[in-house]
N, C-alpha and C. Protein backbone atom coordinates (compact mmCIF):
# COMPACT_ATOMS: atom_id res chain seq x y z
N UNK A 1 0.85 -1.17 0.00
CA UNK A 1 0.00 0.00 0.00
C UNK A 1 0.89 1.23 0.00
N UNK A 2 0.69 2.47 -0.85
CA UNK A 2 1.05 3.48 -0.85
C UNK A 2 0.12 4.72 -0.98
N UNK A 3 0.97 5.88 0.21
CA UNK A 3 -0.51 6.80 -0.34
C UNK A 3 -0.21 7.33 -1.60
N UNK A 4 1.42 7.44 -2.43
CA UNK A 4 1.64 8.20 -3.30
C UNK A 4 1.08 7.63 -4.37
N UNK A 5 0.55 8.49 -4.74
CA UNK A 5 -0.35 8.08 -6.48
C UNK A 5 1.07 8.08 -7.49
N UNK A 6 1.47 8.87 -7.61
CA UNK A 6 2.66 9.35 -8.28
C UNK A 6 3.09 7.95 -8.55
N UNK A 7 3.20 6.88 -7.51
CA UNK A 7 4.15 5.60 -8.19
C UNK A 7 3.32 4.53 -9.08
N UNK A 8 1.86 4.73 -8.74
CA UNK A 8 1.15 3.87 -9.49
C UNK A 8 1.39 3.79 -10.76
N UNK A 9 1.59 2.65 -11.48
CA UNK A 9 1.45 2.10 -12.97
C UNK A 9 -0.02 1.83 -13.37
N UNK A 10 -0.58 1.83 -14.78
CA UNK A 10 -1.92 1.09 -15.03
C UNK A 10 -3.21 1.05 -13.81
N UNK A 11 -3.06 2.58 -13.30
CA UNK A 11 -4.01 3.02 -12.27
C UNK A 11 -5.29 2.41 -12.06
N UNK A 12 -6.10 2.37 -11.78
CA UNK A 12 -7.67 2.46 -11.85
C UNK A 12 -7.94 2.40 -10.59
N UNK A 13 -9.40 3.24 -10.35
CA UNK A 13 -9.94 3.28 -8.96
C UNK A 13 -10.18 2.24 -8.35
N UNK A 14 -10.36 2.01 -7.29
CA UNK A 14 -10.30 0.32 -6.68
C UNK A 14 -10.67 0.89 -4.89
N UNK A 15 -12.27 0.46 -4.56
CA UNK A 15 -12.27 1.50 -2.87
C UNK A 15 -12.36 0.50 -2.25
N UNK A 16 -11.65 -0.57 -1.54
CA UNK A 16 -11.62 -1.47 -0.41
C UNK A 16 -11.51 -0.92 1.28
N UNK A 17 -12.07 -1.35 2.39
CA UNK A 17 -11.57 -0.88 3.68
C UNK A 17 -10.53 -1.13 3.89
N UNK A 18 -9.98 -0.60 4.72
CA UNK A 18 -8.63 -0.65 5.32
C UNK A 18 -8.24 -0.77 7.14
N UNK A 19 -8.16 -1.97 7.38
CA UNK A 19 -8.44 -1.70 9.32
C UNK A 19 -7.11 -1.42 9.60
N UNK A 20 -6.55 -0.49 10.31
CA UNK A 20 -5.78 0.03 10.94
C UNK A 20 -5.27 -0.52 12.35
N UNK A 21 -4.53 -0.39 12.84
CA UNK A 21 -3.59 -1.00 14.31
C UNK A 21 -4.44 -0.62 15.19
N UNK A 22 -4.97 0.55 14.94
CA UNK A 22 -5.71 1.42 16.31
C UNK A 22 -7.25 1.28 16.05
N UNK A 23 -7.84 0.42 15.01
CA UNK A 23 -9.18 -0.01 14.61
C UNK A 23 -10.20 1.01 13.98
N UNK A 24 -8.99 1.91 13.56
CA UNK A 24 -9.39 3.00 12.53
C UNK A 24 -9.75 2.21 11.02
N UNK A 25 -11.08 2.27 10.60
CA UNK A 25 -11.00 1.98 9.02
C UNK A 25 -10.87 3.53 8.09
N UNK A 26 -10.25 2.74 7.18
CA UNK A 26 -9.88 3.93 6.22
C UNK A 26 -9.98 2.99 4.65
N UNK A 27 -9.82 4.26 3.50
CA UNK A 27 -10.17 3.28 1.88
C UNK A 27 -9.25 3.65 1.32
N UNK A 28 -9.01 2.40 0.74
CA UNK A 28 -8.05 2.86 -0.47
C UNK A 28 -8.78 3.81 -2.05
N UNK A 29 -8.13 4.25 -2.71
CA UNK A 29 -8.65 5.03 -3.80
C UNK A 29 -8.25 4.18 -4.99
N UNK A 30 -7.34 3.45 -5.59
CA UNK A 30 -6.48 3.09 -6.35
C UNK A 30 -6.59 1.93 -6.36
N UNK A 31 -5.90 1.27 -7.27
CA UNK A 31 -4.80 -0.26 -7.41
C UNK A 31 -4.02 0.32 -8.71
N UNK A 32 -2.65 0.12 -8.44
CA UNK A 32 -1.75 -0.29 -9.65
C UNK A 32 -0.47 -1.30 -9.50
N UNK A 33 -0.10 -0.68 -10.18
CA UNK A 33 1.45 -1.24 -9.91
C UNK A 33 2.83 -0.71 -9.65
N UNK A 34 3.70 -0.97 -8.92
CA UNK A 34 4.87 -0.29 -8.71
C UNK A 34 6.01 -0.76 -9.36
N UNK A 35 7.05 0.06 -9.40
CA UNK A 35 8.19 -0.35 -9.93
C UNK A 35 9.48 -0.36 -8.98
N UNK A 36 10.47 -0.75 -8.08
CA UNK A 36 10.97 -0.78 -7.70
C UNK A 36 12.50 -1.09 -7.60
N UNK A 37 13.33 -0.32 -8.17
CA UNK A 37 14.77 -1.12 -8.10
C UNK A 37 15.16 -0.99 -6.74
N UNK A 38 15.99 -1.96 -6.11
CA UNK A 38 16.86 -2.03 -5.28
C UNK A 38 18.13 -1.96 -5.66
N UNK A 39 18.57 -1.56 -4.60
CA UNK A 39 20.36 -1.27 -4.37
C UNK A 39 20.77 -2.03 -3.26
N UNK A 40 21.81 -2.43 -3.60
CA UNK A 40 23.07 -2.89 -2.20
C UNK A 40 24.52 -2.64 -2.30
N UNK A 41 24.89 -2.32 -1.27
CA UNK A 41 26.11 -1.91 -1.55
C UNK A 41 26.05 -0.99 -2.46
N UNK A 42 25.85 0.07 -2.69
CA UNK A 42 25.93 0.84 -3.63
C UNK A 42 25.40 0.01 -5.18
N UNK A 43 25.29 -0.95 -5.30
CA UNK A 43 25.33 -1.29 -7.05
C UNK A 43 23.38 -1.65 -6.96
N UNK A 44 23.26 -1.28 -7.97
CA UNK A 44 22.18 -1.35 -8.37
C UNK A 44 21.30 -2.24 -8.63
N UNK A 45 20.21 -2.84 -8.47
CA UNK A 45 20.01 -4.68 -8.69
C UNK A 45 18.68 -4.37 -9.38
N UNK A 46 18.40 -5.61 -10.02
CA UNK A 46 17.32 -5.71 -11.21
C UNK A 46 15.76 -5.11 -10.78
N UNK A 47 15.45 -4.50 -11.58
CA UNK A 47 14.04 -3.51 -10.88
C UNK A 47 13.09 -4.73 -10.98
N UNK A 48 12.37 -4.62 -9.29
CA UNK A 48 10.85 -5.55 -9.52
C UNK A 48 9.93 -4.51 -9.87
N UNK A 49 8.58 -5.79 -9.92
CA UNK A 49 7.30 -5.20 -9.80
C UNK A 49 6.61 -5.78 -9.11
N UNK A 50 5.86 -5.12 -8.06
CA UNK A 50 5.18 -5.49 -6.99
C UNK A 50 3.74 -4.84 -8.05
N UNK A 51 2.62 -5.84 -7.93
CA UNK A 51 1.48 -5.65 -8.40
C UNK A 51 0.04 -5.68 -7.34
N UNK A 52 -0.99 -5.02 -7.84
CA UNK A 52 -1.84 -5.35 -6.98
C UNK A 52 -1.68 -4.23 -5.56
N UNK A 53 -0.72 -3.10 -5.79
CA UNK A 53 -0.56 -2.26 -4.71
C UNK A 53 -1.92 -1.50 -4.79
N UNK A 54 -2.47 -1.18 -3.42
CA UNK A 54 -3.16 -0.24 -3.14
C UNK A 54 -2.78 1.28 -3.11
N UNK A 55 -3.55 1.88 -3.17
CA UNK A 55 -2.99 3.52 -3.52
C UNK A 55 -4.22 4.05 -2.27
N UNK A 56 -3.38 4.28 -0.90
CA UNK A 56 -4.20 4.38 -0.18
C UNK A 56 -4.18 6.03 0.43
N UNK A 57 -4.47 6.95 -0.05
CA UNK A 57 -4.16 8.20 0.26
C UNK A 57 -4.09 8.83 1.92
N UNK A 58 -4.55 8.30 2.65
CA UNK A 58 -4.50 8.78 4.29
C UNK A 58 -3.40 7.95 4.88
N UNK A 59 -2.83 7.34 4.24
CA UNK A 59 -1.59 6.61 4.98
C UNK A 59 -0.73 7.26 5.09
N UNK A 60 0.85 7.46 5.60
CA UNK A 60 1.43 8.31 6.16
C UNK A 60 2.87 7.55 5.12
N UNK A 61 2.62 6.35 4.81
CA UNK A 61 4.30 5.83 4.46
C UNK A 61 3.77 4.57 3.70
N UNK A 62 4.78 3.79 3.03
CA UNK A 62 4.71 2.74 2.31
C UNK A 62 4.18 1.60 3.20
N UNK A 63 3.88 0.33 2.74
CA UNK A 63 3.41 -0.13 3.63
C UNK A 63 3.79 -2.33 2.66
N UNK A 64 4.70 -2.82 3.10
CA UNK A 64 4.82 -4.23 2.57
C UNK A 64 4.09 -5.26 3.40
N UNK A 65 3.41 -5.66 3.04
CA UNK A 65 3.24 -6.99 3.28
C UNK A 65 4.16 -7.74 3.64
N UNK A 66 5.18 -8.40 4.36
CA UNK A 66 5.84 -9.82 4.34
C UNK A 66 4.96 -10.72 4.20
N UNK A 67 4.16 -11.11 5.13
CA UNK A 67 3.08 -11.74 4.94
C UNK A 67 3.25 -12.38 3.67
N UNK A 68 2.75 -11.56 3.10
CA UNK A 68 2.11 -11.21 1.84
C UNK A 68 3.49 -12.33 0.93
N UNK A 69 4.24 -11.65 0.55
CA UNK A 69 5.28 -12.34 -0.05
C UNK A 69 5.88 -13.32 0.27
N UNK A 70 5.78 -13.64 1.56
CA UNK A 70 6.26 -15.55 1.86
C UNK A 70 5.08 -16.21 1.61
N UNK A 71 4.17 -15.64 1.67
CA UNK A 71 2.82 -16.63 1.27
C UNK A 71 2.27 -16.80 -0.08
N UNK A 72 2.71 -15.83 -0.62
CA UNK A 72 1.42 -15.61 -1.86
C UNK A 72 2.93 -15.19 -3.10
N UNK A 73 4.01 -15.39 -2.58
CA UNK A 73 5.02 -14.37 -4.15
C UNK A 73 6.35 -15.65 -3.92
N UNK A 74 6.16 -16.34 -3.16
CA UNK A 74 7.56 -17.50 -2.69
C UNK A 74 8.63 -16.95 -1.83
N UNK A 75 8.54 -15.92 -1.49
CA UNK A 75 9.65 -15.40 -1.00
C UNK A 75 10.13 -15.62 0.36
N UNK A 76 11.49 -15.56 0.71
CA UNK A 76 12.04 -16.51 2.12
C UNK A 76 12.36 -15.04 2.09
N UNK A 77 12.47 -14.75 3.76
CA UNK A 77 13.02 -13.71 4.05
C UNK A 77 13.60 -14.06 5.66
N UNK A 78 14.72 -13.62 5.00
CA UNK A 78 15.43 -13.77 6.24
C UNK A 78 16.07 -12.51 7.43
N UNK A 79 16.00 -12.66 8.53
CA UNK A 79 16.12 -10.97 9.65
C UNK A 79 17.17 -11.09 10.38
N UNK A 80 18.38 -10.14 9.86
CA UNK A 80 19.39 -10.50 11.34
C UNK A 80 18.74 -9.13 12.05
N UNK A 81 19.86 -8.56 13.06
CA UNK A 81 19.97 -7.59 13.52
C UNK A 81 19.86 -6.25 12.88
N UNK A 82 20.14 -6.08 11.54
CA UNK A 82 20.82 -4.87 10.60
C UNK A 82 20.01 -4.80 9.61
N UNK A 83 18.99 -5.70 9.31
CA UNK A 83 18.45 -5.83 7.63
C UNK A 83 17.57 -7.04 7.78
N UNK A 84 16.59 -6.95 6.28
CA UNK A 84 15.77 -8.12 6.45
C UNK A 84 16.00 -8.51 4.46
N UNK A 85 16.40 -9.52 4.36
CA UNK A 85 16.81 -10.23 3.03
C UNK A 85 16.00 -10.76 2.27
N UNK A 86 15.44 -10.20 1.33
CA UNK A 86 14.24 -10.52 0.76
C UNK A 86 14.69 -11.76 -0.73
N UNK A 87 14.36 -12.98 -0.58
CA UNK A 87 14.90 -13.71 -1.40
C UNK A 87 13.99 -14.58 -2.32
N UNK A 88 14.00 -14.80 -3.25
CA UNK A 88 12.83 -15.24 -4.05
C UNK A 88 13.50 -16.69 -4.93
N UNK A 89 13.21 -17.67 -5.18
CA UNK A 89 13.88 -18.89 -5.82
C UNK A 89 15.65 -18.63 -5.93
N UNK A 90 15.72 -18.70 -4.66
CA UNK A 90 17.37 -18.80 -4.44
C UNK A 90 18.03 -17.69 -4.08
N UNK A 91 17.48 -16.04 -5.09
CA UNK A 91 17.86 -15.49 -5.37
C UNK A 91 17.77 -14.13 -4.07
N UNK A 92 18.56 -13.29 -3.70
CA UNK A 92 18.47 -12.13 -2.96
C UNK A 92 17.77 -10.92 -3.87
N UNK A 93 16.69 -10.82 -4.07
CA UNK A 93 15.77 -9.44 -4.65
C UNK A 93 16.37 -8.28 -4.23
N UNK A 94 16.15 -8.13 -3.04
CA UNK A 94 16.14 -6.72 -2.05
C UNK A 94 16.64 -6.81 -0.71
N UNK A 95 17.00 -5.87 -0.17
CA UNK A 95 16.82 -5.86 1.46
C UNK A 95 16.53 -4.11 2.06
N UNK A 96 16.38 -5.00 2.92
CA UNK A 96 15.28 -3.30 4.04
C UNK A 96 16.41 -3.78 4.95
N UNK A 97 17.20 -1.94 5.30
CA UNK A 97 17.98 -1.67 6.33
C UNK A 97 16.96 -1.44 7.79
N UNK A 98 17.09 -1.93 8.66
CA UNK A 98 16.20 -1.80 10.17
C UNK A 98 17.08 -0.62 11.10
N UNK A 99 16.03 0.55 10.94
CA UNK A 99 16.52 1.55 12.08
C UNK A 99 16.51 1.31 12.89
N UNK A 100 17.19 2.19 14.26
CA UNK A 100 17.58 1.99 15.54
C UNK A 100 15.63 1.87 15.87
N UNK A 101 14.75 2.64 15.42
CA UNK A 101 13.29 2.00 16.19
C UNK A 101 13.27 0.92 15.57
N UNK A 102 13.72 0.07 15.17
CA UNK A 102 13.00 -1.12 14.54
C UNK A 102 11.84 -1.16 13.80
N UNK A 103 11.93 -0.11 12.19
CA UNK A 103 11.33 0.22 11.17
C UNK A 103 12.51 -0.42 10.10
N UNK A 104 11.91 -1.23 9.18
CA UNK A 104 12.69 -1.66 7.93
C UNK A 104 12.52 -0.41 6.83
N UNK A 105 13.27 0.03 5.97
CA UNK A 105 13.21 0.42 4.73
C UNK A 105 13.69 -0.53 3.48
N UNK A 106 13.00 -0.45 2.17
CA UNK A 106 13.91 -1.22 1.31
C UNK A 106 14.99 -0.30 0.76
N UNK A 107 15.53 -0.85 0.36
CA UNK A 107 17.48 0.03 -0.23
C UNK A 107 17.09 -0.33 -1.29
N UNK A 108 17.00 1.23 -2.10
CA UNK A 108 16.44 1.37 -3.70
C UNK A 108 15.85 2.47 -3.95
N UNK A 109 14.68 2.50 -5.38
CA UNK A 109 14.57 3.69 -5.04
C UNK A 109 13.00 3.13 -6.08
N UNK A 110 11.88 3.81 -5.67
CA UNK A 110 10.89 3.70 -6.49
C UNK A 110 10.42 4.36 -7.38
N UNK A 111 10.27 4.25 -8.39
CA UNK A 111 10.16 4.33 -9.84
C UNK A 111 9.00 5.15 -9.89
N UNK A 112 8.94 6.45 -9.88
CA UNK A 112 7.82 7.04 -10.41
C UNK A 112 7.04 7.30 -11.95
N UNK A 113 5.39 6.78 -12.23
CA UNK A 113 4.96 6.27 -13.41
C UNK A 113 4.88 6.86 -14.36
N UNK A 114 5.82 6.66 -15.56
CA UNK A 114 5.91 7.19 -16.49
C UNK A 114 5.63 9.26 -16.92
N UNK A 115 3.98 8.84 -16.93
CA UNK A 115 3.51 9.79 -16.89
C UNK A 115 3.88 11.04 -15.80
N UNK A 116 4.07 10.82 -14.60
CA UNK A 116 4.32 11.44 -13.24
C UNK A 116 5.74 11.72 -13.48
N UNK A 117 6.68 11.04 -13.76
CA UNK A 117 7.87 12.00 -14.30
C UNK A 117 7.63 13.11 -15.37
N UNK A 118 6.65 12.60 -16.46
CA UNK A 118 6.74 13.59 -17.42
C UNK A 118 6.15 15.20 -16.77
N UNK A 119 5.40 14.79 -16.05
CA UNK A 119 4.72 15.77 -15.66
C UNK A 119 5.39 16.60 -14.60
N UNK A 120 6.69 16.27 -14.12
CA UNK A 120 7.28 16.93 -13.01
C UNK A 120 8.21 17.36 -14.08
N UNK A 121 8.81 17.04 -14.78
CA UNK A 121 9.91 17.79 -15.81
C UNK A 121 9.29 18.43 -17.04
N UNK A 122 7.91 18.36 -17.08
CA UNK A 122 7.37 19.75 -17.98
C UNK A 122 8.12 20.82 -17.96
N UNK A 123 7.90 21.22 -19.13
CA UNK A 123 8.80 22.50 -19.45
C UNK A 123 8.17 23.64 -19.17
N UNK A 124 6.47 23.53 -19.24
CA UNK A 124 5.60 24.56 -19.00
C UNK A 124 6.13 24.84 -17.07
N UNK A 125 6.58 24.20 -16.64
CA UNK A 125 6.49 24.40 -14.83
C UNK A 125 7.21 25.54 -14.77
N UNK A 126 6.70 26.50 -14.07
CA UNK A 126 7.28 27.46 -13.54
C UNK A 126 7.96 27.48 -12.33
N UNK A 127 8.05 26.38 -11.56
CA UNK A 127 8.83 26.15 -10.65
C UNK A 127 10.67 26.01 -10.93
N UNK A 128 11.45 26.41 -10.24
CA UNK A 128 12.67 26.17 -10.67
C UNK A 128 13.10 25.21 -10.51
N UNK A 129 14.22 24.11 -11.09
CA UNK A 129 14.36 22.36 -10.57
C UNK A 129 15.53 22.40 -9.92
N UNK A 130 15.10 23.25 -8.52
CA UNK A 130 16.00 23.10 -6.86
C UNK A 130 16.30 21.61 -6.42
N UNK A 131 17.42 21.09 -5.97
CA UNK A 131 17.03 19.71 -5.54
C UNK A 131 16.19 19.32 -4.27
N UNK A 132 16.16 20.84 -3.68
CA UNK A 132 14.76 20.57 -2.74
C UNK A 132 13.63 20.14 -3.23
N UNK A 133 13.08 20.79 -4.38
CA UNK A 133 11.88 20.44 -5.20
C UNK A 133 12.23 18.56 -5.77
N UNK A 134 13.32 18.39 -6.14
CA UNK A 134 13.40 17.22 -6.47
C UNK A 134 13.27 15.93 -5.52
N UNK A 135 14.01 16.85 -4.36
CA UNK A 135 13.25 15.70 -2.95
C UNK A 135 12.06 15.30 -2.93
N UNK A 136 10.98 16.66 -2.64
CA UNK A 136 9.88 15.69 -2.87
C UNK A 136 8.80 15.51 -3.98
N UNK A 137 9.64 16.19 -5.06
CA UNK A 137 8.88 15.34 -5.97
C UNK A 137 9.05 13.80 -5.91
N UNK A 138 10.24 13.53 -5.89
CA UNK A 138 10.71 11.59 -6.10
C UNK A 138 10.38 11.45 -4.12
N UNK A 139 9.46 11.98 -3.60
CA UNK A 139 8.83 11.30 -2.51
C UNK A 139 9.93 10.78 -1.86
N UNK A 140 10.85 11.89 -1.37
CA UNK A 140 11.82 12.25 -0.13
C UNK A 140 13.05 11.08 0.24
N UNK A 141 13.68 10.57 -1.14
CA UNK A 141 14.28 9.76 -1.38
C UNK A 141 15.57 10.33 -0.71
N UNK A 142 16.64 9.89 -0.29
CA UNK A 142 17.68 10.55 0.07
C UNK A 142 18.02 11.55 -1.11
N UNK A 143 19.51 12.32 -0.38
CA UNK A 143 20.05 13.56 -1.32
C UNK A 143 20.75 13.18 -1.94
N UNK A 144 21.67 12.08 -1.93
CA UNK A 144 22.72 11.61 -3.24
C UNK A 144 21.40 10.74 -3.79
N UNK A 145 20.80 9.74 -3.59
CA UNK A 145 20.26 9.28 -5.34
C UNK A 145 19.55 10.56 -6.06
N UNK A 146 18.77 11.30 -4.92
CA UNK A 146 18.40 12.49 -5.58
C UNK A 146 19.37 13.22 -6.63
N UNK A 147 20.12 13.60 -6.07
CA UNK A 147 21.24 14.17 -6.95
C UNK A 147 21.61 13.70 -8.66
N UNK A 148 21.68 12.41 -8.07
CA UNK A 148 22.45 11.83 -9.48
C UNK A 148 21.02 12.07 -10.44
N UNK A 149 19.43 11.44 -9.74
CA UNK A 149 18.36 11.57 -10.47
C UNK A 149 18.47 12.84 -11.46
N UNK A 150 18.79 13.60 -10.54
CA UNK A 150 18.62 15.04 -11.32
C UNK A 150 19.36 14.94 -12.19
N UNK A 151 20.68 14.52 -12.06
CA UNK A 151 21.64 15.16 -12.96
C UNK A 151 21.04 14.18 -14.51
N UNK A 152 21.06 12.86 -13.90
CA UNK A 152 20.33 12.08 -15.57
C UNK A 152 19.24 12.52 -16.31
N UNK A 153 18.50 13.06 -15.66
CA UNK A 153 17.37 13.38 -16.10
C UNK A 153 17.16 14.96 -16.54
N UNK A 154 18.10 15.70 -16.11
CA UNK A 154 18.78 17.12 -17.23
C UNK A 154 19.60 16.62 -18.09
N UNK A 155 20.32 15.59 -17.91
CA UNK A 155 20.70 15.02 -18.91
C UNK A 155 19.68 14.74 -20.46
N UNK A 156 18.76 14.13 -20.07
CA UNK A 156 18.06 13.37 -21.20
C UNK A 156 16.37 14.48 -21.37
N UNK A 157 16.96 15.76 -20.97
CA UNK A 157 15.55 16.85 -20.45
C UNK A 157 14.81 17.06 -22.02
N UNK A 158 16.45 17.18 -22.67
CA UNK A 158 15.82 17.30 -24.63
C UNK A 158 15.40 16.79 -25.12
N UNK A 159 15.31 15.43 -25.10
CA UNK A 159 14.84 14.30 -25.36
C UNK A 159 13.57 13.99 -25.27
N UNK A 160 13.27 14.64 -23.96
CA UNK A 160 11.17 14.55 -23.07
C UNK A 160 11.15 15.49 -23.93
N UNK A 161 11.53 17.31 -23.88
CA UNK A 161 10.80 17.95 -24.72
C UNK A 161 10.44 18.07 -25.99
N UNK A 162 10.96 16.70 -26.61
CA UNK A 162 11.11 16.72 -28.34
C UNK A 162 9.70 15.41 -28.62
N UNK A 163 9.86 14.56 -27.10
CA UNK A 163 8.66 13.73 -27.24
C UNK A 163 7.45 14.23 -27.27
N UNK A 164 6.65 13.60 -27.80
CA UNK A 164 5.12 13.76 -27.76
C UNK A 164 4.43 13.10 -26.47
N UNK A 165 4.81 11.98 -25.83
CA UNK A 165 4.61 11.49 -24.51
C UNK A 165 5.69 10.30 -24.23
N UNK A 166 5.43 9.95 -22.64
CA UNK A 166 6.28 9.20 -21.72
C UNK A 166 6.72 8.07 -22.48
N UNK A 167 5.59 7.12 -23.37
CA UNK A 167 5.49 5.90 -23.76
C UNK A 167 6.37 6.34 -24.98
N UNK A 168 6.50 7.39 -25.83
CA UNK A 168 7.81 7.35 -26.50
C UNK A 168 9.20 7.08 -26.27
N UNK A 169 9.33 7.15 -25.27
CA UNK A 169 10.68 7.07 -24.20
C UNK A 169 10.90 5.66 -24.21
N UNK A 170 9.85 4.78 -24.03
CA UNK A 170 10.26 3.90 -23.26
C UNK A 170 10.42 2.42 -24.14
């Protein structure tokens, strides 16, 4: 579940309840799909797709299933102290670094949909492209992948404005 729309792929409305820890219900708005590369060690590892995500707008943060993926996707996951190893037919996918509260993140960076990039690097924006603005546009990713984001993507800026849309790109 995510509240950011921005990452959804192949959108469509989708309103299911949602029970909460504290027995708050809340709805999702959405279903799509996400795109996700992971990183380790600095190097970059093959982008998944997690499908079937909810696009739940009152949520505060991303939200994985484990559950979900040892049961229903094959996945073994294994937890030391430092990280949780997300492994799928043999293979290491991903891993989520565990903060000092004992919150996992995954190490990577999520793929915002096609369209939702195009639309943040419009040329019509009158906004200036600060890497503050780039924080949260790419939904408050650290400041070095931020960085480099930026720099590729002024890189290839001529390229969007010569397209007619995203799906030309790709």
């Amino acid at each position: 579940m995510t509240p950011h729309r921005h990452y959804l792929r192949e959108y469509k409305p989708h309103r299911v309840p949602i029970h909460l820890a504290n027995n708050k219900v809340i709805y999702s708005a959405g279903i799509g799909s996400v795109v996700f590369t992971p990183s380790t060690n600095g190097r970059i590892l093959e982008p998944l797709e997690f499908t079937n995500v909810l696009h739940v707008p009152e949520l505060q943060n991303n939200l994985l299933s484990v559950l979900f993926l040892t049961r229903h996707r094959q996945f073994t996951v294994r937890i030391t102290d430092k990280a949780m190893h997300f492994v799928q037919h043999g293979k290491e996918l991903c891993i989520a670094t565990i903060s000092a509260g004992s919150t996992a993140y995954l190490s990577g960076i999520t793929q915002c949909a096609p369209e939702s990039v195009f639309s943040a690097l419009a040329p019509t924006s009158t906004l200036p492209l600060s890497l503050s603005l780039w924080h949260r546009r790419f939904a408050h990713q650290n400041w070095d992948t931020v960085k480099r984001m930026q720099s590729e993507a002024v890189e290839r800026r001529t390229l969007m404005e010569s397209s007619a849309s995203c799906k030309a790109l790709q």
